[in-house]
Protein backbone atom coordinates (compact mmCIF):
# COMPACT_ATOMS: atom_id res chain seq x y z
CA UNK A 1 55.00 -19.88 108.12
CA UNK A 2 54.01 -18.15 104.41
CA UNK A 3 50.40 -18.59 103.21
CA UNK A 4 50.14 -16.14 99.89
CA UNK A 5 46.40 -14.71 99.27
CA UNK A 6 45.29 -13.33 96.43
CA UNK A 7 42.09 -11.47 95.59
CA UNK A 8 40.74 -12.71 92.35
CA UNK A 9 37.23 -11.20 92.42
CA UNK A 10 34.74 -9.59 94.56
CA UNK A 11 37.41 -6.80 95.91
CA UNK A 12 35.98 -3.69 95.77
CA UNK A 13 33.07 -4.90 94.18
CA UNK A 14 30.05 -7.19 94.60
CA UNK A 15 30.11 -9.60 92.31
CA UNK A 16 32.76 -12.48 90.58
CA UNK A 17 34.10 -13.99 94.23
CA UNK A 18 37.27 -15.77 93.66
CA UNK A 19 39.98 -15.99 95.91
CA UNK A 20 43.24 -17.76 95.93
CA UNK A 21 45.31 -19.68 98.58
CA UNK A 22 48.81 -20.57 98.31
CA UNK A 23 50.31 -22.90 100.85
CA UNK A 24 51.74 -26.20 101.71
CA UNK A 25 52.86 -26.17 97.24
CA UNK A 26 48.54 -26.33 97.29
CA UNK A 27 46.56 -23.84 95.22
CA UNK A 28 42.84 -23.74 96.80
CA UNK A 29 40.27 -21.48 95.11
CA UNK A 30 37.23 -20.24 97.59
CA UNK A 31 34.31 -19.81 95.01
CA UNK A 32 34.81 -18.76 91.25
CA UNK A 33 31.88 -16.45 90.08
CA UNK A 34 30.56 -15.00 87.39
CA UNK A 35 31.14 -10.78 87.11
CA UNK A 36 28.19 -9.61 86.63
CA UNK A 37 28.35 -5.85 86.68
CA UNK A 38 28.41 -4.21 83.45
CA UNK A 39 31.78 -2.66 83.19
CA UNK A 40 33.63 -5.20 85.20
CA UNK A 41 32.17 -8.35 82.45
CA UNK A 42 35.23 -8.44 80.51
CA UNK A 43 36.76 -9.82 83.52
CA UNK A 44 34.83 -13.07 82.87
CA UNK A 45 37.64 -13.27 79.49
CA UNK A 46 40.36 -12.79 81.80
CA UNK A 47 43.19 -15.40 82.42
CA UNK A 48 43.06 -16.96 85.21
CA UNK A 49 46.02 -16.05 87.97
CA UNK A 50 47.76 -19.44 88.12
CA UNK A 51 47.08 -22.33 85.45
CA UNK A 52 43.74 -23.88 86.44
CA UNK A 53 45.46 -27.38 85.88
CA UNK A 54 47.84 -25.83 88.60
CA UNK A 55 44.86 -26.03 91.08
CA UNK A 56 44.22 -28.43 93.14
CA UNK A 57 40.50 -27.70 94.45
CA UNK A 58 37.68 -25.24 94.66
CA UNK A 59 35.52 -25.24 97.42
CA UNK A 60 32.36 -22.92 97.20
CA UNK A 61 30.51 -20.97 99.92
CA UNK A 62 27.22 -21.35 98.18
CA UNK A 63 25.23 -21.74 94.62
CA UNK A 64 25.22 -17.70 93.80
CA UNK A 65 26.30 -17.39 90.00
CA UNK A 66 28.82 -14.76 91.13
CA UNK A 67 30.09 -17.31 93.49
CA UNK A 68 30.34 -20.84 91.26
CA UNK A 69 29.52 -19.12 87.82
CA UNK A 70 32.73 -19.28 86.49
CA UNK A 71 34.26 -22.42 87.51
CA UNK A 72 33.29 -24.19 84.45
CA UNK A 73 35.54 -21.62 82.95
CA UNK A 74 37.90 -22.77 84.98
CA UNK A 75 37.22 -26.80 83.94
CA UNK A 76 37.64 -25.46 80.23
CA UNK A 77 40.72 -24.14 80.85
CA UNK A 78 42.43 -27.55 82.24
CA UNK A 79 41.35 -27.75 86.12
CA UNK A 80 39.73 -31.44 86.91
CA UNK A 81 40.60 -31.49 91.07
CA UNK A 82 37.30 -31.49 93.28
CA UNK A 83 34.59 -28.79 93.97
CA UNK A 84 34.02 -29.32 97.37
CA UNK A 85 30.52 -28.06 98.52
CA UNK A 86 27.38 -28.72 100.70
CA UNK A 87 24.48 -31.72 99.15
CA UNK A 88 22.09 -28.24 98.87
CA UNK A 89 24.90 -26.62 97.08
CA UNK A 90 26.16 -29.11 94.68
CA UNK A 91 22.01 -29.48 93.73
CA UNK A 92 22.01 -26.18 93.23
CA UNK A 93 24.72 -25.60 91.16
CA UNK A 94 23.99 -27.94 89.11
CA UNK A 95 20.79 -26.08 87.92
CA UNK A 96 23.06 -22.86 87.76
CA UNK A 97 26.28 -23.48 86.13
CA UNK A 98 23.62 -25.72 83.37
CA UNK A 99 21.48 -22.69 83.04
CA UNK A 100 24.34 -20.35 82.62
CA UNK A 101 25.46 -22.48 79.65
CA UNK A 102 22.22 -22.73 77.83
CA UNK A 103 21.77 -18.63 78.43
CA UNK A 104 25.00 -17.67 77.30
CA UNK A 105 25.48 -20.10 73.82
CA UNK A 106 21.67 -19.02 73.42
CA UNK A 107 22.70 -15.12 73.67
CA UNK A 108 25.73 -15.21 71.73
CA UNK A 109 23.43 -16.98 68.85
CA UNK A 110 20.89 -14.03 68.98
CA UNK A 111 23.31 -11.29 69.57
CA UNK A 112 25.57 -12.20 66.29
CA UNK A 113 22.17 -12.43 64.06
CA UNK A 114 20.83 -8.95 66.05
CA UNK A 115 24.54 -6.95 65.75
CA UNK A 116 24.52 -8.34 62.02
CA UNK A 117 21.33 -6.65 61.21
CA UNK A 118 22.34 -3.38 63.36
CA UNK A 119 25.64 -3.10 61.27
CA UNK A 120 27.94 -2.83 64.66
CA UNK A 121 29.90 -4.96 67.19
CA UNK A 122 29.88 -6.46 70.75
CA UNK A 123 33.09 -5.46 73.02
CA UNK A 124 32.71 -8.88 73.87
CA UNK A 125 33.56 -11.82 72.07
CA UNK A 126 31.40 -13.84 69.78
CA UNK A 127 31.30 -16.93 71.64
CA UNK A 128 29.93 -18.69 75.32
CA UNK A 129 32.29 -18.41 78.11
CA UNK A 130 31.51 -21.86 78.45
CA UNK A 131 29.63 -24.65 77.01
CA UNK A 132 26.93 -27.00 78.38
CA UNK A 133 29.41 -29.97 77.56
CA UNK A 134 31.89 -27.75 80.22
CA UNK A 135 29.04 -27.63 82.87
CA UNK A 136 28.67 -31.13 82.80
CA UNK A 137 32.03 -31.66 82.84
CA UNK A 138 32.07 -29.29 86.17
CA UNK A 139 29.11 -31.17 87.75
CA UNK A 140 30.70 -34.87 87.43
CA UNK A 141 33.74 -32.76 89.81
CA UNK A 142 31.45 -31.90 92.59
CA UNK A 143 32.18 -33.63 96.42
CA UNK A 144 30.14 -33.42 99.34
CA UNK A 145 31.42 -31.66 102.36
CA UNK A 146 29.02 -31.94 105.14
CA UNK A 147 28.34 -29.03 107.66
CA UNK A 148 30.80 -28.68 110.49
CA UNK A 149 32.86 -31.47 109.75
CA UNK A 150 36.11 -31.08 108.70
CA UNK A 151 37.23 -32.35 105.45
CA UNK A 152 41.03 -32.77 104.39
CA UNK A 153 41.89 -30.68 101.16
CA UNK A 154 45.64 -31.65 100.76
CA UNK A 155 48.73 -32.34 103.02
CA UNK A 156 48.27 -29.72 105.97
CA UNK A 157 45.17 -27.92 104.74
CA UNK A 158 41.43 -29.20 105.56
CA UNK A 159 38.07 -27.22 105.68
CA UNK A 160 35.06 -26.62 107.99
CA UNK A 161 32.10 -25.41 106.29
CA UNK A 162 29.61 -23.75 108.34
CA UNK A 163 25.73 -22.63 107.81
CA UNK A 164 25.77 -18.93 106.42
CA UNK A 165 21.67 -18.43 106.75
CA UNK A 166 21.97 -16.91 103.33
CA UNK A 167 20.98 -19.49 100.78
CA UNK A 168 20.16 -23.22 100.84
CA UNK A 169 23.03 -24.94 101.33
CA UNK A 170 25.14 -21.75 102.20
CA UNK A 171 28.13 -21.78 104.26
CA UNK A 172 31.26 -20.00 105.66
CA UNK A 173 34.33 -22.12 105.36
CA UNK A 174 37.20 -21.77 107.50
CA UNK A 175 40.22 -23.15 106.00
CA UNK A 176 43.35 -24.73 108.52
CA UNK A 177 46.59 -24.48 107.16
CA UNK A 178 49.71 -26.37 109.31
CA UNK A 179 53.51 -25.50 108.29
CA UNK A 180 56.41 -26.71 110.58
CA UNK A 181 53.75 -27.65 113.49
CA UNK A 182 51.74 -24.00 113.44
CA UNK A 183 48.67 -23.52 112.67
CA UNK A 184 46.80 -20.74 111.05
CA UNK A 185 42.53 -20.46 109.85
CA UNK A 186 41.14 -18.20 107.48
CA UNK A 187 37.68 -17.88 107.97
CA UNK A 188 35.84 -16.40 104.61
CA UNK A 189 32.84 -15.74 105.62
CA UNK A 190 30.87 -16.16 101.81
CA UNK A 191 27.53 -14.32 101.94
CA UNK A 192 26.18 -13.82 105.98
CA UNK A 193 22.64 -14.27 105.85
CA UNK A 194 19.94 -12.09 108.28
CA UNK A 195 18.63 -14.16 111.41
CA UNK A 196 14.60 -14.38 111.59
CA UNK A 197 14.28 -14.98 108.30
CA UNK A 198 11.30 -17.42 106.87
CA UNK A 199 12.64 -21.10 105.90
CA UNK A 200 16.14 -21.83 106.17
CA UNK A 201 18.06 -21.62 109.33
CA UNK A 202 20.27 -18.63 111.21
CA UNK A 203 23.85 -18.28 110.66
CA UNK A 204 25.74 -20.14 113.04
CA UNK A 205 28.85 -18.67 115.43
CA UNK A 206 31.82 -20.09 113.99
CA UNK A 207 34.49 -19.27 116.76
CA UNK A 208 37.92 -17.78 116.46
CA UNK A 209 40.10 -17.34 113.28
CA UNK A 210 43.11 -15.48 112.17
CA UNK A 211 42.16 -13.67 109.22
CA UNK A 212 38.94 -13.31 108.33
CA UNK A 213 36.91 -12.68 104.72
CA UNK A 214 34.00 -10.63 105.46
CA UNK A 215 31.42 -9.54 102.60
CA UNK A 216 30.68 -6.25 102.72
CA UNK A 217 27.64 -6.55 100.09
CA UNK A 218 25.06 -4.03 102.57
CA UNK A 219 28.02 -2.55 104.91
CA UNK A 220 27.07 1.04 104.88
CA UNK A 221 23.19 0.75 105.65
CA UNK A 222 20.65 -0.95 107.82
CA UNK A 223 17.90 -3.35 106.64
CA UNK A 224 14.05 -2.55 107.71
CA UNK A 225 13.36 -5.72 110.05
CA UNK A 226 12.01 -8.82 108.09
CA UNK A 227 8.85 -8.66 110.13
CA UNK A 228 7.58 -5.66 107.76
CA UNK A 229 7.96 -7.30 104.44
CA UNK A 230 4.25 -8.76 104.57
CA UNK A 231 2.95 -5.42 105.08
CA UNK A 232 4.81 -4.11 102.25
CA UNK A 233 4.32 -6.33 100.11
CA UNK A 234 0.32 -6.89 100.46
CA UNK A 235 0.44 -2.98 100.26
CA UNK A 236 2.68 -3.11 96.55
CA UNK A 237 0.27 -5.32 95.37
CA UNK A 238 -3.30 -4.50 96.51
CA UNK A 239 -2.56 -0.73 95.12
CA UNK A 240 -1.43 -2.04 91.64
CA UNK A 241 -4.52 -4.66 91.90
CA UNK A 242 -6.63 -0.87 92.38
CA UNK A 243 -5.04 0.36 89.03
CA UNK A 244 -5.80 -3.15 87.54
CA UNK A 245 -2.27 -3.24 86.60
CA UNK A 246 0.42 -6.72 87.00
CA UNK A 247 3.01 -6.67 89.30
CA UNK A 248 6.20 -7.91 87.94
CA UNK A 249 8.47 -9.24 90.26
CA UNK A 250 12.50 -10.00 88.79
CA UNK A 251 13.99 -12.29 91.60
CA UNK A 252 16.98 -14.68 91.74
CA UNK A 253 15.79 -18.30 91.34
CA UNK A 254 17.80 -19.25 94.68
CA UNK A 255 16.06 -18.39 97.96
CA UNK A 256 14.55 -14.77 96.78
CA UNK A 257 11.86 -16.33 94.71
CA UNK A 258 11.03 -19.36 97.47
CA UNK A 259 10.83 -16.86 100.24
CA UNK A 260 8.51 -14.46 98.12
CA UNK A 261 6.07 -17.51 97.40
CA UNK A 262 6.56 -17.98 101.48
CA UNK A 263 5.22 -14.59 102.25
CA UNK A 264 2.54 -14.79 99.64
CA UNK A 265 1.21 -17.97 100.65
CA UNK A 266 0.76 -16.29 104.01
CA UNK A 267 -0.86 -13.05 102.84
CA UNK A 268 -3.18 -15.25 100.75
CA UNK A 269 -4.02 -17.23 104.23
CA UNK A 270 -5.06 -14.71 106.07
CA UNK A 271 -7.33 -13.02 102.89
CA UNK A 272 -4.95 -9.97 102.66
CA UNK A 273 -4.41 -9.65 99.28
CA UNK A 274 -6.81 -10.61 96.34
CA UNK A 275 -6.74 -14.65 95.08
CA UNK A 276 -4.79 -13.37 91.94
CA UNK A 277 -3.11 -15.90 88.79
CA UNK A 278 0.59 -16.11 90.34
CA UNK A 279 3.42 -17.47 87.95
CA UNK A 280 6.73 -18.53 88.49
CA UNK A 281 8.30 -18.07 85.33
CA UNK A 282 11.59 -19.76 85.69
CA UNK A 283 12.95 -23.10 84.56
CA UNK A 284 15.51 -22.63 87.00
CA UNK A 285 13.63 -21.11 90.07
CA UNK A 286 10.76 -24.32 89.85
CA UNK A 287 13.80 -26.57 90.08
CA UNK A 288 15.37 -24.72 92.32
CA UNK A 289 11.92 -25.24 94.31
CA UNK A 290 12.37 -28.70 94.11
CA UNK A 291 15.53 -28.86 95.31
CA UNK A 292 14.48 -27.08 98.67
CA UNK A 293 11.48 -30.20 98.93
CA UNK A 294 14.54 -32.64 99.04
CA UNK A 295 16.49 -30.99 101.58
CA UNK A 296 13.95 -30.43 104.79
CA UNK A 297 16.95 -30.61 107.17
CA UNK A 298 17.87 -27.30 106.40
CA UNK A 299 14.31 -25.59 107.17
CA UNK A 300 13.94 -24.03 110.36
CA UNK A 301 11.42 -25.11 112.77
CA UNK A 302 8.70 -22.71 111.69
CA UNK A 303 8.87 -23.79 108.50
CA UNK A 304 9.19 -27.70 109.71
CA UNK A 305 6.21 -26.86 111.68
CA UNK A 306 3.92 -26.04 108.58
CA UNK A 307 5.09 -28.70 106.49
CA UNK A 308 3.98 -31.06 109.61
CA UNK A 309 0.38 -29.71 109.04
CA UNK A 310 0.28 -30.19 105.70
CA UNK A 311 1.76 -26.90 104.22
CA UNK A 312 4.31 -26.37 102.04
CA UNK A 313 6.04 -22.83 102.43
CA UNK A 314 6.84 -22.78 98.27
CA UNK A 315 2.83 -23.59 97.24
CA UNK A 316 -0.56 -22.16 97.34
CA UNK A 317 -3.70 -22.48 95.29
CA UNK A 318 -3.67 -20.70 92.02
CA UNK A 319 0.32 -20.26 91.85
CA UNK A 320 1.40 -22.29 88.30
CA UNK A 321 4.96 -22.99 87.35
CA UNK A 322 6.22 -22.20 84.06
CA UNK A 323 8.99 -24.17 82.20
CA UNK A 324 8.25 -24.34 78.65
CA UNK A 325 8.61 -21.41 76.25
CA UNK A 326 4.88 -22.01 75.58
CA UNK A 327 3.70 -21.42 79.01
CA UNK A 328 5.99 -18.27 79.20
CA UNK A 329 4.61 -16.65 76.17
CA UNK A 330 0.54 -17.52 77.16
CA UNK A 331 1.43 -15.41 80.40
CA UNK A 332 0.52 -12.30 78.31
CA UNK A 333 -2.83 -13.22 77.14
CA UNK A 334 -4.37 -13.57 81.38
CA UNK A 335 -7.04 -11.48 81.40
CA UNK A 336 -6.80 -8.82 84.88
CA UNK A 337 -3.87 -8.54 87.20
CA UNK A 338 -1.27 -10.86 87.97
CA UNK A 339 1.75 -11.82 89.93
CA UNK A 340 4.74 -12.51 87.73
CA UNK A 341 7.85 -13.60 89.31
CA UNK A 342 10.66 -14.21 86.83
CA UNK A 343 14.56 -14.49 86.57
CA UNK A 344 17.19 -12.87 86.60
CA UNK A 345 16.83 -11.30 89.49
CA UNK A 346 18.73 -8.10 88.06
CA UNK A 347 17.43 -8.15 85.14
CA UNK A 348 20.36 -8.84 83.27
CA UNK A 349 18.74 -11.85 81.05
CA UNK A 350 16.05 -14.65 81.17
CA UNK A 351 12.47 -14.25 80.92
CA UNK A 352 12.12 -11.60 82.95
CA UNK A 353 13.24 -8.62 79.93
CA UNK A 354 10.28 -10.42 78.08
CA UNK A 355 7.59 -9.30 80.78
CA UNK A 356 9.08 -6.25 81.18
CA UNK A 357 8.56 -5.07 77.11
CA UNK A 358 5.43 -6.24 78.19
CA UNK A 359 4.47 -4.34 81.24
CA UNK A 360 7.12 -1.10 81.91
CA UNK A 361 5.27 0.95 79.47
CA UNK A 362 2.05 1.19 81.15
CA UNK A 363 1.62 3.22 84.15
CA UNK A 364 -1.00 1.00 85.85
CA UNK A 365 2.13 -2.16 85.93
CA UNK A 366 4.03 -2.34 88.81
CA UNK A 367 7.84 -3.65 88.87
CA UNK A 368 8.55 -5.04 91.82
CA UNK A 369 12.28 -4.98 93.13
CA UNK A 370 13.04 -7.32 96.04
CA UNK A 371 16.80 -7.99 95.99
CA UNK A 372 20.03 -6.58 95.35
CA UNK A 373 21.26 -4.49 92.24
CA UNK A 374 24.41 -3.85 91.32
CA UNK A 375 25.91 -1.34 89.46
CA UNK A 376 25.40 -0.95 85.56
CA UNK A 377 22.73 -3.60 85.16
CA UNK A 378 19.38 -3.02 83.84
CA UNK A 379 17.67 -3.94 87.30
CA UNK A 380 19.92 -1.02 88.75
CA UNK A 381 19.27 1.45 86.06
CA UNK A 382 15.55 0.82 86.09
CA UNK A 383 15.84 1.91 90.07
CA UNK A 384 17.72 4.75 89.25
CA UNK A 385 14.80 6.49 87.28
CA UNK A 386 15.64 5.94 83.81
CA UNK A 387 13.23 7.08 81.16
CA UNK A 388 13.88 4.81 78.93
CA UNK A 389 15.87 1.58 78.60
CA UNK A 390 16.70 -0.61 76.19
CA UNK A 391 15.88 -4.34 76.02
CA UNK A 392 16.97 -6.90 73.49
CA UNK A 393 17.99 -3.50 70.99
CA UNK A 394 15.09 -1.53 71.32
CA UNK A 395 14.05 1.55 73.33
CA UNK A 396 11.32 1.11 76.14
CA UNK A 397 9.57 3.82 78.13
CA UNK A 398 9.81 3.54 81.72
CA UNK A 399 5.76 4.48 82.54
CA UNK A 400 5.12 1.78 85.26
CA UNK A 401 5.61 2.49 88.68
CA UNK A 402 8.80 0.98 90.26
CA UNK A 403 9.02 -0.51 93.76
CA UNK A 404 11.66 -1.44 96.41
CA UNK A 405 11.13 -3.31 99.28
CA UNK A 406 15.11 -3.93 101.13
CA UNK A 407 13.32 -6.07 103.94
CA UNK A 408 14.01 -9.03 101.24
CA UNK A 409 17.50 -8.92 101.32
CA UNK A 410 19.27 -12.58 102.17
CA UNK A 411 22.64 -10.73 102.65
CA UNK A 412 23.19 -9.26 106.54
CA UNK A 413 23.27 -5.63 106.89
CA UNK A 414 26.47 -3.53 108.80
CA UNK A 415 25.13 -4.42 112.49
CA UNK A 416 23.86 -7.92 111.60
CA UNK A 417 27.90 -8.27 109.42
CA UNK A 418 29.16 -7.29 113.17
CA UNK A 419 27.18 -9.79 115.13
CA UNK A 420 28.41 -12.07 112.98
CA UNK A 421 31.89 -11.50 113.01
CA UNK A 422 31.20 -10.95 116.74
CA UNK A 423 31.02 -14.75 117.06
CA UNK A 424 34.46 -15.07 116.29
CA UNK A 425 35.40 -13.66 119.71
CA UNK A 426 39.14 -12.72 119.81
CA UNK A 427 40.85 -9.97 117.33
CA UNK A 428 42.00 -11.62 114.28
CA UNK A 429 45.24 -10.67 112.96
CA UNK A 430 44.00 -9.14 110.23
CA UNK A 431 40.10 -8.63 108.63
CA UNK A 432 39.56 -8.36 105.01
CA UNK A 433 36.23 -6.65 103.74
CA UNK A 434 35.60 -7.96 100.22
CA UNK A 435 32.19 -8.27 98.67
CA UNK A 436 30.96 -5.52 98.59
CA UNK A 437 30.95 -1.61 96.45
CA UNK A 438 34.04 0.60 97.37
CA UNK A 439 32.23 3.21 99.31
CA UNK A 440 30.20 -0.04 100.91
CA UNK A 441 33.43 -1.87 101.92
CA UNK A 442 35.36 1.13 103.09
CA UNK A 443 32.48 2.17 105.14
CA UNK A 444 32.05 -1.21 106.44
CA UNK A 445 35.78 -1.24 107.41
CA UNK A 446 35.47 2.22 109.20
CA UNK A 447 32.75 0.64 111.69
CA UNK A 448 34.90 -2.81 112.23
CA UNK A 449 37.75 -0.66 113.31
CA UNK A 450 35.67 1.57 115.26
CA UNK A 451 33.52 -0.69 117.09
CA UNK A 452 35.99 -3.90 117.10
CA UNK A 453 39.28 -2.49 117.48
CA UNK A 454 40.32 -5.23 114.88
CA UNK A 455 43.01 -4.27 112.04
CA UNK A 456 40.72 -3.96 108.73
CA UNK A 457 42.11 -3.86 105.42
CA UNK A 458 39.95 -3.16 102.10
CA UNK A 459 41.97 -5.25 99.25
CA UNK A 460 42.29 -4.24 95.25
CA UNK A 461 41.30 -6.44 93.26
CA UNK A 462 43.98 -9.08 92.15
CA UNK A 463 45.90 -7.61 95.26
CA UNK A 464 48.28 -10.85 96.40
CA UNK A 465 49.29 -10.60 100.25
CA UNK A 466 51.60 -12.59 102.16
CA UNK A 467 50.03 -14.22 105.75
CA UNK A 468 52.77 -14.89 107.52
């Protein structure tokens, strides 16, 4: 039995997931994402490993850019199989892999006129990665796989995607290769959500596998328990509400942003914090909202339970959603504090640099971080105390006072990782810890070993290993 896996993305780092099975003369990708930390972009350029055409399907864990972000690179280059993924999924990434289109042909457009005037040049070519007619092309491609039922991928290979808790729609997928009447799963776990968390539902035991893909995204720390987020967060804003100042909030369009408008709805229920204007201003995140309104089989009861009275988890009084440019730009002239939640949630384009040249110079602004940062993009280097950054070419002073809260976080920490890979029961053959920063992942791997017992190996990236 030989089943070849190589690690295309996300090894050693958080972002660009893409991994490669060879078996059965089948070539399966698991997810194809967008890099999105600074120095590892160029990798976006790259070639992929095999000739897409060579490919015979993707299936995707979940809607994250840097986990379906680059497959309409991928359709460009010549692969048309399926993209196998759940209903929420396939909505999703719809919205994303369009949005991505429109953001980068937009970018390149105002980055040629902008490095024209500057006299200089972009280490990065002058043109989209893709094109809107590509992300169409990629939607038409997408195929429903269903939660735990297993769907055939070729001769000898099928999948099983499980619920993740991590996004709507998300899933682990264990994959079931049979050679010469033996059998072997790969379980790759995508991104493990936390359990307890507000609207969607926990992530699910998935039983036992022979090698397993673990993220490794928070595998060095410990989250603060979701139950102190309101507290936090009605403390964040009522101080910043003292200083009359906004709070500016960047979060991801998927899950961060309806979970936000979750806890706010409750704060604002039980008089907590002041009735202040509250915008969503993202395209992307009020269609994402809608998206979560068609699927009400994957809330959890709780949220079931308010919908049954009448109340809708993603909606309060006073909270507007912003699509056109128009309503973006009158956003500025509200008069008192408000509650701005935009995209990206790192910062790294979107609306979101426009409110902050608005707000980061003034000390009584707050920005708000709620979610993941990863290394080298604006979002990070505002955390890291930066006194100045630059946005769209120009310098900015950094005078407004910047905010974590980690409760937020839809990824599982390192114990809430081990209860989930402590539904798998038996020791693998082998666990790989991907997904995650190289001091995250090798730490991560130190406390499988230690606490499982399990053999734990950190891949490089574009590392190929035999499974035999």
């Amino acid at each position: 039995m030989e089943i070849k896996l190589r690690f295309f993305g996300a090894a050693q780092n958080v972002t660009g997931s893409c991994y490669l099975i060879e078996a059965n003369n089948t070539r399966i990708l698991v997810d194809c994402g967008l890099y999105q930390e600074r120095d590892l972009k160029q990798r976006n350029w790259d070639a992929f490993p095999v000739p897409p055409s060579s490919i015979q399907a993707v299936l995707l864990t979940h809607a994250h850019l840097d986990h379906c972000g680059r497959v309409p690179k991928l359709v460009k280059d010549g692969f048309e199989g399926p993209v196998y993924a759940t209903p929420a999924t396939a909505d999703i990434a719809t919205i994303i892999v369009r949005d991505s289109a429109f953001i980068q042909e937009e970018d390149i457009k105002h980055k040629l006129k902008r490095h024209e005037c500057e006299g200089r040049s972009s280490p990065f070519p002058y043109e989209a990665l893709y094109t809107t007619d590509d992300a169409e092309k990629t939607i038409k491609l997408f195929k429903n796989a269903p939660y735990e039922k297993e769907v055939q991928i070729a001769d000898g290979i099928s999948a099983t995607f499980f619920e993740a808790g991590h996004i709507f729609g998300s899933t682990s997928i264990k994959l079931k290769i049979t050679q010469n009447g033996e059998t072997r799963t790969l379980l790759f776990s995508g991104d493990v959500g936390r359990w307890d968390v507000p609207i969607i539902r926990d992530p699910v035991e998935i039983g036992s596998a022979d090698y397993v893909l673990v993220e490794s995204t928070y595998g060095d720390r410990d989250h603060k328990p979701v139950s102190s987020i309101p507290d936090a967060l009605a403390d964040v804003i009522n101080r910043t509400v003292e200083r009359g100042g906004n709070i500016i909030i960047p979060s991801f369009a998927v899950e961060r942003t309806q979970e936000l408008l979750f806890h706010l709805s409750n704060l604002l229920e039980e008089d907590r914090i002041p009735h202040l204007p509250a915008f969503v201003d993202s395209p992307m995140a009020v269609s994402v909202t809608e998206v979560f309104k068609r699927h009400p089989e994957l809330f959890d009861a709780k949220t079931n339970e308010m919908i049954h009275q009448g109340q809708h988890p993603c909606d309060f009084p006073g909270l507007e959603m912003s699509r056109s440019v128009d309503q973006s730009k009158a956003i500025k002239d509200v008069k008192g504090s408000a509650i701005i939640i935009a995209g990206s949630g790192m910062c790294t384009g979107g609306r979101i640099k426009h409110h902050l040249k608005s707000n980061i110079t003034d000390r009584k602004n707050t920005i708000l971080f709620i979610g993941y940062q990863a290394v080298g993009t604006l979002g990070r280097l505002i955390l890291e105390g930066l006194d100045e950054i630059r946005i769209h070419g120009e310098s900015w002073s950094v005078h407004a006072a910047i905010e974590k809260i980690n409760g937020f976080s839809a990824h599982a920490d390192r114990n809430e990782l081990i209860r989930w890979l402590s539904g798998i029961g038996t020791a693998p053959k082998k666990v790989f810890v991907v997904h995650g920063e190289a001091d995250a992942a090798k730490s991560f791997a130190k406390k499988i070993s230690h606490e499982k017992g399990w053999s734990v190996h950190v891949p490089r990236y574009d590392e190929q290993l035999t499974l035999s």
